[in-house]
Protein backbone atom coordinates (compact mmCIF):
# COMPACT_ATOMS: atom_id res chain seq x y z
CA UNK A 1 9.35 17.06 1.28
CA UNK A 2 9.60 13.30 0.84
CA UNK A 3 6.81 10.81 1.44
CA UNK A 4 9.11 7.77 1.77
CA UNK A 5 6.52 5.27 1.47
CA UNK A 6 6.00 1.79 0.33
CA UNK A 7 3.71 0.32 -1.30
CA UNK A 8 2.54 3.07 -4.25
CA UNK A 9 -0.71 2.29 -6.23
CA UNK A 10 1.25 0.69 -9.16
CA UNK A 11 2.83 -1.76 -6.76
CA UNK A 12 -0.86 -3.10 -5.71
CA UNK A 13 -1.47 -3.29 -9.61
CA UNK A 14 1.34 -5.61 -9.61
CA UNK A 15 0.69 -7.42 -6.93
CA UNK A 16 -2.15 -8.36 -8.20
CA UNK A 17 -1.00 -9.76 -11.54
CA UNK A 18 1.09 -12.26 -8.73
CA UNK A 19 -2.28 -12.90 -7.16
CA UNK A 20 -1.31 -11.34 -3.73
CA UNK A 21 -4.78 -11.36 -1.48
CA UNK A 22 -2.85 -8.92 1.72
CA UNK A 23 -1.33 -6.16 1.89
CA UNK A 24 0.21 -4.34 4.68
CA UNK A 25 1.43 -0.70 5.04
CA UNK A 26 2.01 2.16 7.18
CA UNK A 27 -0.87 4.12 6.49
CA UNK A 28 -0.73 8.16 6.89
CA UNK A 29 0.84 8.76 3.72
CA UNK A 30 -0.47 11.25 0.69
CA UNK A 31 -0.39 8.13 -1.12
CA UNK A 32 -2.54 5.74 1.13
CA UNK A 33 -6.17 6.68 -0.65
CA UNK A 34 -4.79 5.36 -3.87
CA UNK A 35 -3.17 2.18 -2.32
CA UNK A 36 -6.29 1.63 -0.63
CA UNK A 37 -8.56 1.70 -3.76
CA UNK A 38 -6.32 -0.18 -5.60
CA UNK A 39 -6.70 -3.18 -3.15
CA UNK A 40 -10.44 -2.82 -3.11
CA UNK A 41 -10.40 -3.11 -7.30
CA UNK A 42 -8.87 -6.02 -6.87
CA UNK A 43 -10.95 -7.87 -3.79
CA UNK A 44 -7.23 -7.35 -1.89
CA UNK A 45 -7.43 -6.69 1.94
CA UNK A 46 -5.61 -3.96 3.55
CA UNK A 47 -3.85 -3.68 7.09
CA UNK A 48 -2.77 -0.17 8.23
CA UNK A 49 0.09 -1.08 10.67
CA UNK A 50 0.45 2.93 11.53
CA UNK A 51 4.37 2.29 11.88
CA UNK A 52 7.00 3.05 9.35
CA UNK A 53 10.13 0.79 9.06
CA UNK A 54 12.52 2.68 7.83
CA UNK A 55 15.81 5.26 8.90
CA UNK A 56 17.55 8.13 7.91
């Protein structure tokens, strides 16, 4: 199984070393607790659009 999912925990990290303040992502994935602490480390806020962008 694939979780085809953008953004992972590491990409928040470097987000914010850019000093992104939003981030937005699908939500639902196995990965979406992780993405979600990482933007409350770093005082980021966090939009769960519930939609996926992408095709097979």
């Amino acid at each position: 199984m694939s979780d085809g999912f953008l953004p992972f925990r590491d990409n928040i990290e470097h987000a914010a070393t850019i000093g992104i303040s939003h981030v937005v992502e699908p939500g639902g994935s196995t990965r979406s607790p992780g993405v979600a602490d990482a933007c409350a480390r770093h005082g980021m806020s966090l939009t769960h659009t519930g939609l996926r962008l992408f095709h097979h």
